[in-house]
Protein backbone atom coordinates (compact mmCIF):
# COMPACT_ATOMS: atom_id res chain seq x y z
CA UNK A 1 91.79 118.33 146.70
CA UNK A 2 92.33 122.52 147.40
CA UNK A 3 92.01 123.37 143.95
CA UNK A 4 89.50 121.13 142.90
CA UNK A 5 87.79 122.40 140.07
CA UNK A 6 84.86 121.47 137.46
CA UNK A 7 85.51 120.03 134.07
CA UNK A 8 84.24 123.00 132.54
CA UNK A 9 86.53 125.45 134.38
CA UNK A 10 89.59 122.61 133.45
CA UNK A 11 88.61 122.80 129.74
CA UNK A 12 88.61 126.63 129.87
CA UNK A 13 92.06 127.07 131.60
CA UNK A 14 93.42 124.45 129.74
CA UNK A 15 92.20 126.03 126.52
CA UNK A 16 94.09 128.86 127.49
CA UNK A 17 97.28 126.82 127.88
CA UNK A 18 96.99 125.16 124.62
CA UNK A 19 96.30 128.24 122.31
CA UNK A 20 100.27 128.57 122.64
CA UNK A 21 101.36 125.32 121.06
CA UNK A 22 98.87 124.79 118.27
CA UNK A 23 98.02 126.03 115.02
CA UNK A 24 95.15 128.08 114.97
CA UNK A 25 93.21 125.83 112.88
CA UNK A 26 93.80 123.14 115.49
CA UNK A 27 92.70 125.50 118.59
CA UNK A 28 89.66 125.79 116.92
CA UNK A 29 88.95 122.06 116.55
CA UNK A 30 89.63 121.63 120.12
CA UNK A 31 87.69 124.65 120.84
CA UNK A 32 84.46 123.33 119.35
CA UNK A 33 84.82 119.67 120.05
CA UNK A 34 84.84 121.24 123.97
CA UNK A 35 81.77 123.27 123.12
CA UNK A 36 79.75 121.56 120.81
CA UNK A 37 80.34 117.75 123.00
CA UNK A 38 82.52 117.80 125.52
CA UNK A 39 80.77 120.29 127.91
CA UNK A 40 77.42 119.75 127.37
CA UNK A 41 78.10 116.04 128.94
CA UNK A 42 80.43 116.66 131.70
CA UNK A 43 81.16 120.49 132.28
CA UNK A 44 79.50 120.25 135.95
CA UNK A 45 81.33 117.13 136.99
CA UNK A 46 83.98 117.47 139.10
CA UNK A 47 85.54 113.94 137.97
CA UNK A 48 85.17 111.76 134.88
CA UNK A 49 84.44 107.86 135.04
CA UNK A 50 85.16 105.46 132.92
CA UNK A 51 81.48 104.31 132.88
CA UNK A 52 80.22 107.67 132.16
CA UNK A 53 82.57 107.68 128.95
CA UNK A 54 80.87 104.72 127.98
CA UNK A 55 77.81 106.01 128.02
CA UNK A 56 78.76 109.25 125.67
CA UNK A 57 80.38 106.88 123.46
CA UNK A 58 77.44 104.96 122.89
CA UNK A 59 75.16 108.05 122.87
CA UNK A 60 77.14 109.54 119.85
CA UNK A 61 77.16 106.08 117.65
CA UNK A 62 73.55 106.48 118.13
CA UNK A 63 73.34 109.80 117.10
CA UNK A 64 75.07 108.59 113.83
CA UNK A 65 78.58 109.90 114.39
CA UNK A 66 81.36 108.14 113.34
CA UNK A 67 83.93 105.99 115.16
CA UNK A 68 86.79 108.44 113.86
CA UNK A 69 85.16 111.39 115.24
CA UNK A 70 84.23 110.43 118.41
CA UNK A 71 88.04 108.89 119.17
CA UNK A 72 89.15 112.66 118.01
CA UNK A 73 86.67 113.56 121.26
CA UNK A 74 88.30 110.95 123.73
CA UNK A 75 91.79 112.34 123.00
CA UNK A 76 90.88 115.87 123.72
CA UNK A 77 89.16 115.05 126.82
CA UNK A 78 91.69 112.68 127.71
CA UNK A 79 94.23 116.09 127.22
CA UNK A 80 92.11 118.03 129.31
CA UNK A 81 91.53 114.96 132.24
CA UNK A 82 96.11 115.07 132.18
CA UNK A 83 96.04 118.59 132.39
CA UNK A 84 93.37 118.83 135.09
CA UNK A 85 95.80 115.74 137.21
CA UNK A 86 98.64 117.66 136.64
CA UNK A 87 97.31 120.92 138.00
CA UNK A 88 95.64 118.72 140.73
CA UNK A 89 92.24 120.42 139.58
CA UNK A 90 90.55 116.65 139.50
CA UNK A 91 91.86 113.00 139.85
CA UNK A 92 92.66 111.01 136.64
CA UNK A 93 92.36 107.27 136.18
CA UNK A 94 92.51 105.55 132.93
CA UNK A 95 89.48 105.16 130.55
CA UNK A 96 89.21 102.18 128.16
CA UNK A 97 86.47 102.48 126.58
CA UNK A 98 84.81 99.77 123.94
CA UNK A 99 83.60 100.05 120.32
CA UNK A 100 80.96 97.89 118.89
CA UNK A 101 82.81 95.96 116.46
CA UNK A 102 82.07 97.03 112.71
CA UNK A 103 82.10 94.10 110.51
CA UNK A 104 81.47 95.79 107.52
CA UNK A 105 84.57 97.67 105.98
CA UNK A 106 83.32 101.24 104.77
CA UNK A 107 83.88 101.26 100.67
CA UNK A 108 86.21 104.46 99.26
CA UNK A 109 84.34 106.63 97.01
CA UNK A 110 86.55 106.88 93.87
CA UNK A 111 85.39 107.39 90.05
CA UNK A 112 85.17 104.77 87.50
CA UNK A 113 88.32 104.86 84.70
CA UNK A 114 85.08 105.77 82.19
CA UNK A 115 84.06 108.68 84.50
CA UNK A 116 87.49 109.37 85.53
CA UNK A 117 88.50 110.09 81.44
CA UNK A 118 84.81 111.94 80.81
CA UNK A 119 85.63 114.48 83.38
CA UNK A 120 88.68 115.21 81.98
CA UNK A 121 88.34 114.77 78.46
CA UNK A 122 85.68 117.79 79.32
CA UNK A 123 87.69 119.87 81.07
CA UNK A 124 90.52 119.31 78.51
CA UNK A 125 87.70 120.81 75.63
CA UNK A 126 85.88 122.95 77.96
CA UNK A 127 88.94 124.82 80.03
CA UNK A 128 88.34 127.38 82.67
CA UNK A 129 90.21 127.66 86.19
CA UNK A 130 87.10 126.32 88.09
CA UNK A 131 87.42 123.36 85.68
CA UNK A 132 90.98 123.36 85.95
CA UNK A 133 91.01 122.66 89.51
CA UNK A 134 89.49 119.62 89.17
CA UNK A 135 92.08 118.24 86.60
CA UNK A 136 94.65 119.32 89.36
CA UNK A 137 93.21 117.07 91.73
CA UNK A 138 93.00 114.24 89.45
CA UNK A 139 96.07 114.51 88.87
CA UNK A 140 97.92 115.41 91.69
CA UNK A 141 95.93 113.51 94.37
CA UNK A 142 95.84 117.00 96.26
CA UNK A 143 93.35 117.98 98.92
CA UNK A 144 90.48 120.57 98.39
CA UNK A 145 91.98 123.06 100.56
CA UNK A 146 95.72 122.74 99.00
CA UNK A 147 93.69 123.80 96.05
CA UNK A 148 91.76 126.48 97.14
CA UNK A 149 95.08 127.92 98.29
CA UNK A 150 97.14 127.38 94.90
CA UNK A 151 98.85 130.27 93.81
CA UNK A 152 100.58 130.23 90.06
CA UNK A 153 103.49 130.96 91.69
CA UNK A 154 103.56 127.46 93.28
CA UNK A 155 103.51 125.99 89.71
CA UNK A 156 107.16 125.67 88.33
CA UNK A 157 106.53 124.58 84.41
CA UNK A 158 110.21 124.76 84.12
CA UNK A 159 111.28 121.61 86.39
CA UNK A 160 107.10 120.09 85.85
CA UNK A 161 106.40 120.49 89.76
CA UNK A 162 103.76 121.25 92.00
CA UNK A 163 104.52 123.09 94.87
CA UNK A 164 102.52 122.01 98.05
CA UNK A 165 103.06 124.80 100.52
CA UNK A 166 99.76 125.87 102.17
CA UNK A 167 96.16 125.17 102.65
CA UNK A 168 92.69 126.85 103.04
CA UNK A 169 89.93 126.35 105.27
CA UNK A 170 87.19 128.19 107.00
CA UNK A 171 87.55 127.61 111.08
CA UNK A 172 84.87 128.66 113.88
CA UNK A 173 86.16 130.71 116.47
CA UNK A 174 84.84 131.40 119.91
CA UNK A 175 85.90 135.13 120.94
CA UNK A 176 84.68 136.64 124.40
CA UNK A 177 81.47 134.13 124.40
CA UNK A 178 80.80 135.31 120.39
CA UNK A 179 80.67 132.48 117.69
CA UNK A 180 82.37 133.32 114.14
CA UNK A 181 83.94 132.41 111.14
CA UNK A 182 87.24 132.73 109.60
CA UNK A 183 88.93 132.13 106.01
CA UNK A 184 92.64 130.83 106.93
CA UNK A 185 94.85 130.28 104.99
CA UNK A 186 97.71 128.18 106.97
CA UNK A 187 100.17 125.89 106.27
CA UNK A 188 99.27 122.19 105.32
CA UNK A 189 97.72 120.05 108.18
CA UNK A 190 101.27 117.77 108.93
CA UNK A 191 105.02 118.52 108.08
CA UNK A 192 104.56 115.48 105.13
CA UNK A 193 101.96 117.40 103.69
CA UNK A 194 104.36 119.93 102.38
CA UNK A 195 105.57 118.37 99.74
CA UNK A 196 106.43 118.85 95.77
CA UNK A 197 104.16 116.66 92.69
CA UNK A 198 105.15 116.04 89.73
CA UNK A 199 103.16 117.04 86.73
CA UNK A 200 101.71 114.78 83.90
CA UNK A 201 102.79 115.76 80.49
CA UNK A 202 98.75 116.26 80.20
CA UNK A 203 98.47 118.71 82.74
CA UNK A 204 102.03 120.74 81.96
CA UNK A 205 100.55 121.12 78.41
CA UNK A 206 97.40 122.80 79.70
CA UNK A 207 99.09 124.68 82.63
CA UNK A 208 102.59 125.92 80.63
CA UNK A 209 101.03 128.65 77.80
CA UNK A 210 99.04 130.27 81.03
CA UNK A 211 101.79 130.61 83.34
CA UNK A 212 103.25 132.97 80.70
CA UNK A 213 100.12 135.48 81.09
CA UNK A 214 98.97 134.99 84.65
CA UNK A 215 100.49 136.66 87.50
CA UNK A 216 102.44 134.47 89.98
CA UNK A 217 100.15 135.63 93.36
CA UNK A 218 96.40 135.08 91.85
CA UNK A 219 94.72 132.04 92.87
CA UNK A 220 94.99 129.58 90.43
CA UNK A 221 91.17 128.41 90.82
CA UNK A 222 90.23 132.16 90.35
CA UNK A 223 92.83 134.12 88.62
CA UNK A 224 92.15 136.38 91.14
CA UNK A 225 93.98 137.85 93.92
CA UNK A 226 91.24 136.40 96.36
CA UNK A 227 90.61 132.76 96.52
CA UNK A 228 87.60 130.40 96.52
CA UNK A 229 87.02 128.48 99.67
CA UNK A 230 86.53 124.84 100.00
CA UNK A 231 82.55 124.59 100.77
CA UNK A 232 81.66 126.83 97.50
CA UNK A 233 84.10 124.94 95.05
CA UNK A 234 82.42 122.08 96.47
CA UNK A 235 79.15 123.16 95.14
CA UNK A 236 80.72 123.53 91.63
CA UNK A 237 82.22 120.57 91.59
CA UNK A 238 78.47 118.81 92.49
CA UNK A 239 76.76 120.49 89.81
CA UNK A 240 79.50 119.27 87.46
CA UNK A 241 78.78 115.82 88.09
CA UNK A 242 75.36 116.44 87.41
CA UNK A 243 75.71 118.21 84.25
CA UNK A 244 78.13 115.39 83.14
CA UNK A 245 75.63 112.59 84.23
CA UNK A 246 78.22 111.03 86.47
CA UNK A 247 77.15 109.41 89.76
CA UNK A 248 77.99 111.56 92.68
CA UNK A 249 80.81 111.22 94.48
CA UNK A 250 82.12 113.69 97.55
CA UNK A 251 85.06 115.74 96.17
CA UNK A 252 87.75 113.87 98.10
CA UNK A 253 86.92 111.06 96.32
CA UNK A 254 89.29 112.54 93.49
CA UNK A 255 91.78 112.24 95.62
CA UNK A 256 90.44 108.74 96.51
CA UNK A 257 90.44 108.42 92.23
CA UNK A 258 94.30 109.26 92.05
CA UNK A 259 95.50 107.13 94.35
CA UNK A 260 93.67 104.00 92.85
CA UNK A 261 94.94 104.74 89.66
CA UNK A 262 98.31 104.69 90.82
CA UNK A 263 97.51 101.36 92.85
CA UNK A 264 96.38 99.90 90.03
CA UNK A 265 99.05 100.71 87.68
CA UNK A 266 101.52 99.11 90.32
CA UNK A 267 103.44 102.36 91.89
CA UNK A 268 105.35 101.42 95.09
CA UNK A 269 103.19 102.48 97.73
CA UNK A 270 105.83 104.41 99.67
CA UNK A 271 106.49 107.10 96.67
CA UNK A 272 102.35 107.10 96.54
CA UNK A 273 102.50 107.90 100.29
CA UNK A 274 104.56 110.27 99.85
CA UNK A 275 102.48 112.42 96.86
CA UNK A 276 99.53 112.03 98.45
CA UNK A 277 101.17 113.83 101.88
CA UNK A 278 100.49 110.84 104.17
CA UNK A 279 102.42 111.19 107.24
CA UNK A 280 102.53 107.22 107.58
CA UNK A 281 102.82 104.54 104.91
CA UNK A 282 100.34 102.55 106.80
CA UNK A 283 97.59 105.20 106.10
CA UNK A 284 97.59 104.61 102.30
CA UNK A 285 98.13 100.46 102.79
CA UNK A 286 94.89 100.63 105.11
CA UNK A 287 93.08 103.06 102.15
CA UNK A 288 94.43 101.81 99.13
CA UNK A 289 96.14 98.59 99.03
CA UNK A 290 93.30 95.70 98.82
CA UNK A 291 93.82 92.49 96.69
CA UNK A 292 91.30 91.46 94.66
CA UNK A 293 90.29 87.72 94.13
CA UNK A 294 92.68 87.44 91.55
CA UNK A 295 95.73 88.68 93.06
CA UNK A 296 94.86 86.30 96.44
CA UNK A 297 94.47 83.30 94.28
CA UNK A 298 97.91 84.01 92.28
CA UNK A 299 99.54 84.60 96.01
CA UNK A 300 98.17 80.96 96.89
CA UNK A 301 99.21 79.39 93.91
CA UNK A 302 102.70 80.63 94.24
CA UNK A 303 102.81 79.63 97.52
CA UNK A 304 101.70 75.88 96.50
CA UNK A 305 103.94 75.86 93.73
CA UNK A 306 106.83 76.43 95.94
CA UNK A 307 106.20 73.54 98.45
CA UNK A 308 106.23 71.60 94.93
């Protein structure tokens, strides 16, 4: 092959390629999934086997990573591997790599209804924004860094909506062989993620005599013109828990807590899809939607009844 070329110099040309199509927030997952895992185990080889996928696959379920986030490394390689083929930098043959089966289904983190109405029975007699925040997400179902990024001006108290427009995060970037950070604010992380919520009459009543006084492009968790990022609300939120005595959960398990609630109270899961941003149905059946031993034994004895 003339141009045959090493993964490593692949990854970087096809870095370059890529840059154009993606969101920068995306580029810079790539970027250190290729830097931080990808190179490090086959940057020198001029072709990939399937056996020697294996073998990192296996390496990083020993080093405790998680099935989801080494798949999210396969499909980048796997990107690089096509455009390396398509170049004809390197032969590409399929790799099918196996998981270890997990038998045991990991358990969502949400709150307890008792916890759940603590928290914001305390917020509700205690306000400030950082406290706020959290009765957003309770509400709302909304991701930490749709939060971080509120503005009041996304809050329409006249037609009771939530405006879902943008999101916050803090990337790493890679810039002539130099490592750094970056606050980015960006739009949300799918096209279904841009969406409008509906307020409780709980929340409006809290939310309606400030958006009077505030102005419409502060943060909402600040009241500031300059926001909070994700990691440091994070800490607030842990210290909360602690002051409230309530066993610690991460902060996405609010959003885990909404969409229980609303499971429970027997929403149809397409319009709880749809709130929560989820750009397939399936997502929140496979999260949410788990009969319990009563509900399986009611299906059965319908099912019996019927034949009678």
């Amino acid at each position: 092959m003339a141009n045959e070329k090493n993964i490593r110099q692949i990854a970087i040309l096809w870095q370059g390629d890529k840059r154009q199509f993606v969101k920068k927030s995306t580029f810079a997952v790539y970027s250190l999934i290729v830097e931080t895992h990808l190179l490090p185990a086959f940057g020198n080889l001029n072709t990939v086997t399937e056996k020697e996928v294996q073998e990192f696959v296996l390496q990083k379920l020993n080093d405790g990573l998680s099935q989801k986030t080494i798949k999210d490394m396969l499909i980048v390689l796997r990107m690089i591997l096509k455009f390396g083929a398509k170049n004809n930098y390197c032969p590409c043959s399929p790799i099918d790599v196996i998981f270890p089966t997990d038998r045991e289904r990991q358990e969502l983190e949400v709150l307890s209804i008792t916890s759940q109405k603590k928290i914001m029975r305390f917020v509700e007699d205690n306000f400030t924004f950082r406290n706020l925040g959290i009765y957003i997400c309770l509400s709302t179902g909304i991701r930490i860094g749709e939060l971080c990024a509120l503005t009041w001006d996304d809050i329409d108290t006249e037609r009771c909506v939530i405006h879902i427009r943008k999101t916050i995060q803090r990337i790493y970037i890679r810039e002539n062989g130099i490592k750094h950070t970056e606050l980015l604010i960006d739009t949300p992380k799918t096209a279904t993620s841009i969406r409008d919520i509906p307020m409780t009459k709980e929340l409006l009543s809290i939310i309606k005599p400030l958006r009077k006084i505030v102005k419409g492009d502060y943060y909402v968790l600040t009241n500031d013109e300059s926001p909070t990022e994700p990691r440091t609300y994070r800490n607030y939120y842990k210290k909360l828990l602690v002051k409230l005595d309530i066993p610690p959960i991460k902060f996405h398990g609010l959003r885990h807590s909404f969409a229980t609630r609303c499971i429970e109270s027997q929403c149809d899961y397409k319009t709880v899809s749809v709130i929560l941003g989820h750009s397939n149905i399936s997502t929140t059946l496979n999260l949410y939607v788990h009969p319990n031993f009563d509900q399986k034994k009611k299906c059965i004895d319908k099912m019996l009844k019927s034949l009678k």
